[in-house]
Protein backbone atom coordinates (compact mmCIF):
# COMPACT_ATOMS: atom_id res chain seq x y z
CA UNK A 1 -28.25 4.51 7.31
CA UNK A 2 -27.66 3.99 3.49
CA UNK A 3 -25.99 8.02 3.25
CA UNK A 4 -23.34 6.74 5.95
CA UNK A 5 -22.70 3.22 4.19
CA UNK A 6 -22.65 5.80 1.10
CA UNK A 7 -20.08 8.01 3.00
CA UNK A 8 -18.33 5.18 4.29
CA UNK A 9 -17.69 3.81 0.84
CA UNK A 10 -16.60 6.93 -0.65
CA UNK A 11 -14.35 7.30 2.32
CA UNK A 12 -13.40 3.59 1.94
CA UNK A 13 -12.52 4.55 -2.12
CA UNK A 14 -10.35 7.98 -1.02
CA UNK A 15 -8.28 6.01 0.95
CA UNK A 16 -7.37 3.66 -1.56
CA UNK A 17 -6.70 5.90 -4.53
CA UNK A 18 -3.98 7.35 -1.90
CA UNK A 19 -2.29 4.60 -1.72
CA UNK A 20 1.32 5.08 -3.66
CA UNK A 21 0.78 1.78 -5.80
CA UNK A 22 2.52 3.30 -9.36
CA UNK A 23 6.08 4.03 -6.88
CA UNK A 24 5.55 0.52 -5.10
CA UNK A 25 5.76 -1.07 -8.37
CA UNK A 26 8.70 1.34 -9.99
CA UNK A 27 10.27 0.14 -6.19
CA UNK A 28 9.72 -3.04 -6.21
CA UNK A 29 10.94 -3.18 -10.06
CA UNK A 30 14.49 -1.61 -9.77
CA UNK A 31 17.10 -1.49 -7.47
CA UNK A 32 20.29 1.60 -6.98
CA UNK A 33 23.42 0.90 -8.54
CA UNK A 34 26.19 2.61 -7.52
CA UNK A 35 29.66 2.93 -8.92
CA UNK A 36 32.57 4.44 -8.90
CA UNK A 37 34.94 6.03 -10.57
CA UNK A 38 38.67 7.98 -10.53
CA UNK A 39 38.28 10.51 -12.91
CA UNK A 40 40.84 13.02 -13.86
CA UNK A 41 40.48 16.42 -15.70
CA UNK A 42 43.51 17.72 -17.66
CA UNK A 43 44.20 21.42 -17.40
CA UNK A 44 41.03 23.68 -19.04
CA UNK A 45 38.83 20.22 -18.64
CA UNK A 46 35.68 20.20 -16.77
CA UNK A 47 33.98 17.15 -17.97
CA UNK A 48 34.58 13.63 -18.23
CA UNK A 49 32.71 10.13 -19.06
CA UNK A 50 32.39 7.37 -17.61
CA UNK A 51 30.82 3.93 -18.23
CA UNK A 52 28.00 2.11 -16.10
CA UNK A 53 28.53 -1.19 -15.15
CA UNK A 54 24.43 -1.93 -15.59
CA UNK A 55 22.10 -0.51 -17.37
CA UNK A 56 20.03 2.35 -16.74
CA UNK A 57 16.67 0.96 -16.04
CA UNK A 58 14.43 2.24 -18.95
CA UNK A 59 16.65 4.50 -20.18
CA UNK A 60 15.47 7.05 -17.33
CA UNK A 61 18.16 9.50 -16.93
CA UNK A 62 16.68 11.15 -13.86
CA UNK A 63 17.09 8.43 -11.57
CA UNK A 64 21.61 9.27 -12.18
CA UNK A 65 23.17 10.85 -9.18
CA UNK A 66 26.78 12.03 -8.97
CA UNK A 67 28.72 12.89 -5.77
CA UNK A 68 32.59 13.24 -5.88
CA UNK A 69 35.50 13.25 -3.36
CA UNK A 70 36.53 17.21 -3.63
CA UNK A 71 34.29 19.44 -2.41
CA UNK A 72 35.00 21.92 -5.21
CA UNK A 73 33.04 19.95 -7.90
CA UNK A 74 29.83 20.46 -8.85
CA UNK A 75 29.00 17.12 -10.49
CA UNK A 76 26.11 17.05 -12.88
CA UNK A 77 24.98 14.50 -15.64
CA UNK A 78 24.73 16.13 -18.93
CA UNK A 79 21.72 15.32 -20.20
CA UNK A 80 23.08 15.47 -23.97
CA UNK A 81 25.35 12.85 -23.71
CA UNK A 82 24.08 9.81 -22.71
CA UNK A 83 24.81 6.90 -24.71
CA UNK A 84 22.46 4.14 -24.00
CA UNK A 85 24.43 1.24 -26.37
CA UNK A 86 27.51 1.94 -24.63
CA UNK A 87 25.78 2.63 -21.03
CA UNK A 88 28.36 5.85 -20.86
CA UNK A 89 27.54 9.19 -19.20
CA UNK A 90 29.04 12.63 -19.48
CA UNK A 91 29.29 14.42 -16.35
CA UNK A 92 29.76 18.17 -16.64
CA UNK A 93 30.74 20.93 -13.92
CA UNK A 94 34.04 19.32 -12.41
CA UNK A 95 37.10 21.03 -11.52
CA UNK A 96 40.01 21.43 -13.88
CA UNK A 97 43.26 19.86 -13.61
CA UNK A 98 42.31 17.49 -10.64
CA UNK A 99 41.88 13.61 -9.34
CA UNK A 100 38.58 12.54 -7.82
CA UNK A 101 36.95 10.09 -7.33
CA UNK A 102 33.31 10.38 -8.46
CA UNK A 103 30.43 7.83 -6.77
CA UNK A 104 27.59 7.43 -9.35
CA UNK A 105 23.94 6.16 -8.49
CA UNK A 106 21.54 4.83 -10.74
CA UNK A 107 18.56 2.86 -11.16
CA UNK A 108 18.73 -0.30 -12.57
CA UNK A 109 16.20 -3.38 -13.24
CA UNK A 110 15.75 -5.73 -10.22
CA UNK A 111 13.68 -8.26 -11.89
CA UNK A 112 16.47 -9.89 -14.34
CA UNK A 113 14.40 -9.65 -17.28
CA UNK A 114 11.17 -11.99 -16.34
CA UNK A 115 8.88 -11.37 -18.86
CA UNK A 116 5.95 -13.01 -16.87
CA UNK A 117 6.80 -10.63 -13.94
CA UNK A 118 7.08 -7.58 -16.09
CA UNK A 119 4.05 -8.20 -17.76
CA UNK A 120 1.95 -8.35 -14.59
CA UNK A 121 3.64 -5.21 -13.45
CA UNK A 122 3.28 -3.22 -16.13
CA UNK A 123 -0.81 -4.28 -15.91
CA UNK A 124 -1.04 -4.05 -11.57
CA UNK A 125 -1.67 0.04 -12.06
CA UNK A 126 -4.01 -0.32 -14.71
CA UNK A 127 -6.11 -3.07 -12.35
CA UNK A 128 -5.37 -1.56 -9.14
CA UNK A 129 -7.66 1.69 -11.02
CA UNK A 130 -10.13 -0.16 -12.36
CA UNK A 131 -10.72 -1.66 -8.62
CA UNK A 132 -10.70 1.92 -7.18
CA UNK A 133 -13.23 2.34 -9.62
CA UNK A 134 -15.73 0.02 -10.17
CA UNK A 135 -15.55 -0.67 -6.24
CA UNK A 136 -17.65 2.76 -5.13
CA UNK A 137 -20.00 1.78 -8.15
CA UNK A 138 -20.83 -1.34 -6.89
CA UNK A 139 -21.21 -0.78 -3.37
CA UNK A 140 -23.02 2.53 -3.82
CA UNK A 141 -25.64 0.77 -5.98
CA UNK A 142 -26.05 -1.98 -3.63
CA UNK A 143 -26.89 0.11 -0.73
CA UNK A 144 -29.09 2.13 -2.72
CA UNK A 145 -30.99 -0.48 -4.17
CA UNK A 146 -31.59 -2.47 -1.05
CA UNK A 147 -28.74 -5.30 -1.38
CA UNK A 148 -26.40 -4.46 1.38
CA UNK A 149 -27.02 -4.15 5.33
């Protein structure tokens, strides 16, 4: 009986460190901004900037997506020219000598700046691993020393 409480608890232990708590937390920290923007490239221009109306949320550059109105763009952020005092973006791969209108998404912070609220999310991974953890530990040894069932 104390191998399947063993097994059980192992299984018990799998099934929590699969559980996506790191993306709750970035989730349940930010929220998608989207603007947008008419933009319009003179003749020989393919890029242009624009300027957020939030900021990025930690400065994470990944979390930008760019769609525009004519299907002949290829909108992409350029990673070089981010400007994170200004929040302003440079967007590269547009069509010359044209008037679009360009729909950016980003990720911005949900929370307003609560420091208490920050501070226990930054720490709920770090806990949330240490209970994955020490949990197995604790059970196992208590089935194998005679405490449990």
């Amino acid at each position: 009986m104390r191998i399947f409480y063993g097994f059980l608890v192992m299984l018990t232990a799998a099934m929590l460190w699969m559980l996506p708590i790191t993306s709750a937390i970035y989730d349940f920290r930010t929220d998608v901004q989207e603007d947008s923007f008419l933009s319009n490239t003179g003749v020989g221009q393919t890029t242009d900037n624009v300027t957020l109306s939030h900021i990025l949320y930690d400065d994470d550059t990944s979390t930008i997506d760019i769609l525009s109105s004519i299907s002949d763009d290829d909108p992409a952020y350029s990673s070089s020219s981010y400007n994170s005092t200004a929040h302003q973006i440079g967007i590269e791969g547009l069509s010359a000598n044209t008037t679009r209108t360009l729909t950016v998404s980003y990720d911005v912070d949900a929370l307003g700046g609560s420091d208490t609220i920050n501070a226990l999310a930054d720490r709920v991974p770090w806990i949330w691993l240490l209970c994955i953890i020490s949990f197995p530990m604790a059970a196992l040894f208590a089935i194998f020393k005679g405490r449990a069932g």
